[in-house]
N, C-alpha and C. Protein backbone atom coordinates (compact mmCIF):
# COMPACT_ATOMS: atom_id res chain seq x y z
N UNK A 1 4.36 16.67 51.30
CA UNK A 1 5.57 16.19 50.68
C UNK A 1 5.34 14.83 50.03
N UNK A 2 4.69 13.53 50.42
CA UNK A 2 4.21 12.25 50.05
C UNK A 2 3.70 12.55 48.62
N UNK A 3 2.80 13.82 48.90
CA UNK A 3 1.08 13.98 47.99
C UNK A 3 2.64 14.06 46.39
N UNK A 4 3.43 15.59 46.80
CA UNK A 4 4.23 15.69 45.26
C UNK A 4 5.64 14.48 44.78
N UNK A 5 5.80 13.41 45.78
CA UNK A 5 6.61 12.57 45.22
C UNK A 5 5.51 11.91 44.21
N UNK A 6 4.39 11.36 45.42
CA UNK A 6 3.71 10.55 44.16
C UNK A 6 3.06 11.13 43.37
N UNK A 7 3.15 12.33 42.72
CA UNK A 7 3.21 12.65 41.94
C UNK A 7 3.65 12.47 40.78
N UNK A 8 5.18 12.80 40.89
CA UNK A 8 6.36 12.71 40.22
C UNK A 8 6.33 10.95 39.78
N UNK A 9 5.79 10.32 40.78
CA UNK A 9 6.22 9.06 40.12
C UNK A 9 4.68 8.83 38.92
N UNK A 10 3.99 9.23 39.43
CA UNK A 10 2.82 9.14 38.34
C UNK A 10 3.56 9.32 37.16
N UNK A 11 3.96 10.88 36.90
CA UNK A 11 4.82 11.01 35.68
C UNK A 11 5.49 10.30 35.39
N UNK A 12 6.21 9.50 35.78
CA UNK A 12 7.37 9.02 35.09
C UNK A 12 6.87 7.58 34.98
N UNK A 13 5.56 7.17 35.74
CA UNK A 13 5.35 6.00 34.67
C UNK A 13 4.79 6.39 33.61
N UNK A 14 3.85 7.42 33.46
CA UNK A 14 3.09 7.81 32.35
C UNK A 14 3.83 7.70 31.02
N UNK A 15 5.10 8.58 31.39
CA UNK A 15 6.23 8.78 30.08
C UNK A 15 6.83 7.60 30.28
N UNK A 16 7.22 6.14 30.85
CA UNK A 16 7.85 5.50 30.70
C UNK A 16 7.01 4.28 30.11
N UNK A 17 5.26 4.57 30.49
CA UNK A 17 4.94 3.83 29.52
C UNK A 17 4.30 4.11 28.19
N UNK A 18 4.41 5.81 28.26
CA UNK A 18 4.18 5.75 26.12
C UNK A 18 5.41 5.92 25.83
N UNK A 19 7.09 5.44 26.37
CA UNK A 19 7.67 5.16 25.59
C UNK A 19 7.55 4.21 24.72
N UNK A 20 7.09 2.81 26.49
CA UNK A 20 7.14 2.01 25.84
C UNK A 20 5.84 1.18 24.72
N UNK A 21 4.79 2.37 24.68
CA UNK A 21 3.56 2.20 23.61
C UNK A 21 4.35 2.79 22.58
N UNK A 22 5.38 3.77 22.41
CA UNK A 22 5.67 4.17 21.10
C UNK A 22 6.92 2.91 20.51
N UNK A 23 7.63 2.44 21.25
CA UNK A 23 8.70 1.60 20.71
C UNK A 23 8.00 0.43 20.37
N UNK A 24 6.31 -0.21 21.30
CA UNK A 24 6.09 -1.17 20.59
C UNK A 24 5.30 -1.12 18.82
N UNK A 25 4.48 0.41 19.16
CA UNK A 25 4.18 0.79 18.10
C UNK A 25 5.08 0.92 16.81
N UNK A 26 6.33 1.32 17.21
CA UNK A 26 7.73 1.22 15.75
C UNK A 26 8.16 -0.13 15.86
N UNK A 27 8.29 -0.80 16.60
CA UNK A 27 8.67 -2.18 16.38
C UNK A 27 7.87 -3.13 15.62
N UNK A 28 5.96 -3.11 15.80
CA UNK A 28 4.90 -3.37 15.11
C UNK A 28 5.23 -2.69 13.41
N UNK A 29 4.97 -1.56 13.23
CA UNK A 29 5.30 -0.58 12.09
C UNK A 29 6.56 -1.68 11.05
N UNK A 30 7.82 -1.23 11.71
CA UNK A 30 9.03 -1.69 11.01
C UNK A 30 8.81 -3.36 10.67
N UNK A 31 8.22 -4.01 11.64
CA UNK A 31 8.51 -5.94 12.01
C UNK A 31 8.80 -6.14 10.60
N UNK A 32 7.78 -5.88 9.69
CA UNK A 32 8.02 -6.69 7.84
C UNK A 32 9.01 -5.91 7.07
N UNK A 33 9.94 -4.98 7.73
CA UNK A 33 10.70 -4.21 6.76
C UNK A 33 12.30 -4.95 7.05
N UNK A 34 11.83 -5.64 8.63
CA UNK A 34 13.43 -6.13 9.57
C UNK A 34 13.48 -7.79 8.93
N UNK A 35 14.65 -8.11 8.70
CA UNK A 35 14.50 -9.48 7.78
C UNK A 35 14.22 -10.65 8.99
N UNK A 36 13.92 -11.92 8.91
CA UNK A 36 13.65 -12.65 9.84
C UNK A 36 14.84 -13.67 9.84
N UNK A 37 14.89 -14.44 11.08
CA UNK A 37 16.18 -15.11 11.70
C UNK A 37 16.39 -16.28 10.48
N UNK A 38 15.51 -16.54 9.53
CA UNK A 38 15.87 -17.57 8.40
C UNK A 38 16.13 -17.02 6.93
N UNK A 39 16.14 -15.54 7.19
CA UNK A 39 15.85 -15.13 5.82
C UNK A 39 17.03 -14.44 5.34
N UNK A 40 18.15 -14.05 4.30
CA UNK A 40 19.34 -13.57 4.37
C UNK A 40 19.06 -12.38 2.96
N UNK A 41 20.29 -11.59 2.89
CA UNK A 41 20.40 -10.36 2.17
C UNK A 41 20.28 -10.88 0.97
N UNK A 42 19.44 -10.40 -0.34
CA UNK A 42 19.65 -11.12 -1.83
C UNK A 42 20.93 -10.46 -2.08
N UNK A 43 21.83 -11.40 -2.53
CA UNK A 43 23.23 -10.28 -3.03
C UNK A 43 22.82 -9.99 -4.86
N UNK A 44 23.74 -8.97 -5.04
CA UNK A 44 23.26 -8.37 -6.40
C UNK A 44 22.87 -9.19 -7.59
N UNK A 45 23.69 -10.23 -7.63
CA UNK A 45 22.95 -11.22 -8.61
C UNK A 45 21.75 -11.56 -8.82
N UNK A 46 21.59 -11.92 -8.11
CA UNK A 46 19.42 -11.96 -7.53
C UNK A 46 19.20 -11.07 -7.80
N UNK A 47 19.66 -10.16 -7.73
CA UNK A 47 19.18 -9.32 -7.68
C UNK A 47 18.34 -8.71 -9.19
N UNK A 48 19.99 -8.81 -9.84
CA UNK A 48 20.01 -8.55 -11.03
C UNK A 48 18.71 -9.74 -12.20
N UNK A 49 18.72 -10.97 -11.26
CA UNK A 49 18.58 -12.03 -11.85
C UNK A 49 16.64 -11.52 -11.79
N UNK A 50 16.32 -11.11 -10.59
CA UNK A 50 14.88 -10.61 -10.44
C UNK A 50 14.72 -10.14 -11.41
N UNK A 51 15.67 -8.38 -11.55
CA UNK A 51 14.98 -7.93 -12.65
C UNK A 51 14.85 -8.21 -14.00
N UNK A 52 15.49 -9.37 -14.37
CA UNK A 52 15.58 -9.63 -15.74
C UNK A 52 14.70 -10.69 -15.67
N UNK A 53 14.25 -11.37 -14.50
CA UNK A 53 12.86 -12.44 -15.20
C UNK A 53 11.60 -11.15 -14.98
N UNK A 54 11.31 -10.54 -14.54
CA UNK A 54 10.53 -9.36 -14.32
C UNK A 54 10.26 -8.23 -15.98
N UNK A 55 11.80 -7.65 -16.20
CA UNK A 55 11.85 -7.52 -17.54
C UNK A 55 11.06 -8.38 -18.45
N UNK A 56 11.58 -9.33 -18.97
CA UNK A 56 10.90 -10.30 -19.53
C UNK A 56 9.73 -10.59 -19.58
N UNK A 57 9.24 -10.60 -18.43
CA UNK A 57 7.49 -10.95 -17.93
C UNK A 57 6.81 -9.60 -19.23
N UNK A 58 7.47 -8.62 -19.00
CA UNK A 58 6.97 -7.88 -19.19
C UNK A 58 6.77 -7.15 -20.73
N UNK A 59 8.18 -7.53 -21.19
CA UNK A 59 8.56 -7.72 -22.67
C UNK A 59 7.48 -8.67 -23.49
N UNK A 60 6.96 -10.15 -22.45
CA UNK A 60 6.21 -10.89 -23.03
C UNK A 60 4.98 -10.47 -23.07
N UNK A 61 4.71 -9.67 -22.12
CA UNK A 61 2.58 -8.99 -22.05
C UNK A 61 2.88 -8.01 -22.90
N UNK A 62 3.56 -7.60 -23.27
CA UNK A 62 4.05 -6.63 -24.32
C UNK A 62 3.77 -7.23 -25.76
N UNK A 63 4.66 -8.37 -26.23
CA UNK A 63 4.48 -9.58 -27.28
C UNK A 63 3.12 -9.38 -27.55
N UNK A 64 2.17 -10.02 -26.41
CA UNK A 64 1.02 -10.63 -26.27
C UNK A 64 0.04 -9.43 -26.31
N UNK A 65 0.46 -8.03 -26.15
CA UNK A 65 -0.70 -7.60 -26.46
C UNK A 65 0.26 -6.08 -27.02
N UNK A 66 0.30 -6.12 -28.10
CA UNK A 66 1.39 -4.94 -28.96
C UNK A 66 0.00 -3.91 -29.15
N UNK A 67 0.93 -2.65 -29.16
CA UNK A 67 -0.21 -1.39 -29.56
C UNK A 67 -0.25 -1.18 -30.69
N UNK A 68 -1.69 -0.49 -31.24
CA UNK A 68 -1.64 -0.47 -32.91
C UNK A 68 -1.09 0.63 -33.24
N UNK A 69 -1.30 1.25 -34.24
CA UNK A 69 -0.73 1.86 -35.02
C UNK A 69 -1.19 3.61 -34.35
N UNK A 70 -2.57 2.97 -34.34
CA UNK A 70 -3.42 4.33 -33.44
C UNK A 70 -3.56 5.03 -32.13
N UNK A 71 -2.81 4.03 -31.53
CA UNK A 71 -2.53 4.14 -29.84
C UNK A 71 -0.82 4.72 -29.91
N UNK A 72 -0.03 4.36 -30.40
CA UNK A 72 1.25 5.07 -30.33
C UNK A 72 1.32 6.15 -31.30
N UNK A 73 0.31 6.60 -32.27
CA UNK A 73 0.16 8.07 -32.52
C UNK A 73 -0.31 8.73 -31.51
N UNK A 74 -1.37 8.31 -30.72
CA UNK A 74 -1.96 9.01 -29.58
C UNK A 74 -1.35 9.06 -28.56
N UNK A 75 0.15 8.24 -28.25
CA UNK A 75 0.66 8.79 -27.39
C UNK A 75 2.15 9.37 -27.61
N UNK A 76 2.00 9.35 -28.80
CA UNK A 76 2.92 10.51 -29.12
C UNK A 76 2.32 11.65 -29.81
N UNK A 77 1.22 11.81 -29.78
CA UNK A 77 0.55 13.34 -29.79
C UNK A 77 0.42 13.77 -28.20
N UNK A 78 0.22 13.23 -27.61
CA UNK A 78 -0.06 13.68 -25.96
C UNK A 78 1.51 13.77 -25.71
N UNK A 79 2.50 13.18 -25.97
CA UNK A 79 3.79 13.77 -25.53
C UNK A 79 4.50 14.71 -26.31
N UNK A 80 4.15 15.43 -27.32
CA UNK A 80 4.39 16.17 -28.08
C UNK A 80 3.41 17.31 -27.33
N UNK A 81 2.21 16.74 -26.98
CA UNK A 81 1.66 17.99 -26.50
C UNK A 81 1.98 18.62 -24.76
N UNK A 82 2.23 17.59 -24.61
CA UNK A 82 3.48 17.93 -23.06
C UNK A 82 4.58 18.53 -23.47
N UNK A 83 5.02 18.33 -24.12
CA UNK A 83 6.57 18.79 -24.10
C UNK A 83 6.36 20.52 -24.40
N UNK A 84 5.27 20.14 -25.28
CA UNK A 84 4.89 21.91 -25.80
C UNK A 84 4.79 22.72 -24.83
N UNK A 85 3.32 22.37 -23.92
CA UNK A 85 3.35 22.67 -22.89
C UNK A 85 4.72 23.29 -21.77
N UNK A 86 5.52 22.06 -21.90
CA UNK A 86 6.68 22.57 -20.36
C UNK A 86 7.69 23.14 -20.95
N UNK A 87 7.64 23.07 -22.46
CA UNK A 87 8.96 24.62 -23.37
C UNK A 87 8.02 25.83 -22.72
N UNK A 88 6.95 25.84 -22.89
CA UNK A 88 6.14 27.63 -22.60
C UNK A 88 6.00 28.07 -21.24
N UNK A 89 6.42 27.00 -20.51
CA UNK A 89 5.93 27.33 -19.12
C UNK A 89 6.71 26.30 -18.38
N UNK A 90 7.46 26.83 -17.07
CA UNK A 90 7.86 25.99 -16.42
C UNK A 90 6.67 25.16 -15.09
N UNK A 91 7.24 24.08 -15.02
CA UNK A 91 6.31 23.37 -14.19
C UNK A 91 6.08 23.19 -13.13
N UNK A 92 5.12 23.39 -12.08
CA UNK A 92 4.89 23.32 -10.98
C UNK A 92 4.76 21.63 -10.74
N UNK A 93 5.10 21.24 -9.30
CA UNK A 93 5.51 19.96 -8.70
C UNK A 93 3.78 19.17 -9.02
N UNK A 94 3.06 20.12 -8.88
CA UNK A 94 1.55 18.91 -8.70
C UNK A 94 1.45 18.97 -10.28
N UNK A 95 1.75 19.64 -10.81
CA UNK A 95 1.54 19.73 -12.88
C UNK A 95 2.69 18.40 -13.11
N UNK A 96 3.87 18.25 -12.62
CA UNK A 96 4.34 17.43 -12.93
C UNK A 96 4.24 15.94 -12.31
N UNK A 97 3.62 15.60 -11.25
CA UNK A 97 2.55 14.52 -10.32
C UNK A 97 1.51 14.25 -11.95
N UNK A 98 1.33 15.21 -11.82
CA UNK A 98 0.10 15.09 -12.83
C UNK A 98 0.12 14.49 -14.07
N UNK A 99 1.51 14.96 -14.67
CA UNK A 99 1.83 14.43 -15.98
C UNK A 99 2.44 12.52 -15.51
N UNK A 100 3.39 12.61 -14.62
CA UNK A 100 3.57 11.13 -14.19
C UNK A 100 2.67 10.38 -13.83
N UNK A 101 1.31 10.85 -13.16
CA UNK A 101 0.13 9.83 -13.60
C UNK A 101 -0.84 9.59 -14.76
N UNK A 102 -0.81 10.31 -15.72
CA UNK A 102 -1.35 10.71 -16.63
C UNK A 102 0.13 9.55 -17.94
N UNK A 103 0.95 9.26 -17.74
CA UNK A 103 1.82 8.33 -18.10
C UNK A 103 1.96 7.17 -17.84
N UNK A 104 1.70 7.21 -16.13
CA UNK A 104 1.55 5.54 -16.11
C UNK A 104 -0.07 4.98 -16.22
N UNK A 105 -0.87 5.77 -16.35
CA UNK A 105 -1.97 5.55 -17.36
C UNK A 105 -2.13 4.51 -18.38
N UNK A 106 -1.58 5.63 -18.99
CA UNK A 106 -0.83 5.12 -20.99
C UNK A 106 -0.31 3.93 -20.53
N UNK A 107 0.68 3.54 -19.68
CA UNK A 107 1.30 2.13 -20.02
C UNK A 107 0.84 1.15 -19.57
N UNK A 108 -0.22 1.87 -18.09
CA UNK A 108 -1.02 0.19 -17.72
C UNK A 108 -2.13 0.08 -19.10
N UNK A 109 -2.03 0.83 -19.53
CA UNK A 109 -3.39 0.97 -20.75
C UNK A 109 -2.75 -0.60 -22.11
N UNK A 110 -1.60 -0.57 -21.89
CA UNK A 110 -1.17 -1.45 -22.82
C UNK A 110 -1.31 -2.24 -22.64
């Protein structure tokens, strides 16, 4: 009778301590997603205000390095030749993975 209590208690530390290996493991995981005791919610303005110096940043590497004449035929022959493509045939999820990296390609390319 002794031998199956301590048993039972074996178990229940076992499971009581990979609970507590799994809660420290999600607590580790989440820590940089949970805001910290000095840090507060951006309200939408900031918000808004981010994306428009961000925009900009980007409008300006744009300025600073414009595509010629030969690079936006070429990527409007490759989207002309997509589009052809997904009128004749509908698209499977990794064909369309495929085309969205095959796009942001083209624009880090600029």
């Amino acid at each position: 009778m002794a031998n199956w209590r301590c048993g039972n208690i074996k178990k229940e530390l076992m499971i009581i301590f990979g609970v507590l290996l799994l809660g420290a493991g999600a607590l580790l995981y989440f820590s940089d997603k949970i805001p910290k005791g000095g840090e507060r919610a951006l309200t939408q303005e900031e918000i808004i205000r981010m994306q428009i110096e961000e925009l900009d940043k980007l409008r300006q590497e744009a300025a600073a390095n414009p595509l010629t004449e030969e690079d936006k035929k070429k990527q409007m022959d490759e989207l002309d030749k997509l589009r052809k493509e997904s009128e004749a045939k509908p698209l499977s999820q990794e064909e369309i993975n495929k085309q969205i990296e095959e796009l942001n390609k083209l624009r880090t390319q600029q």
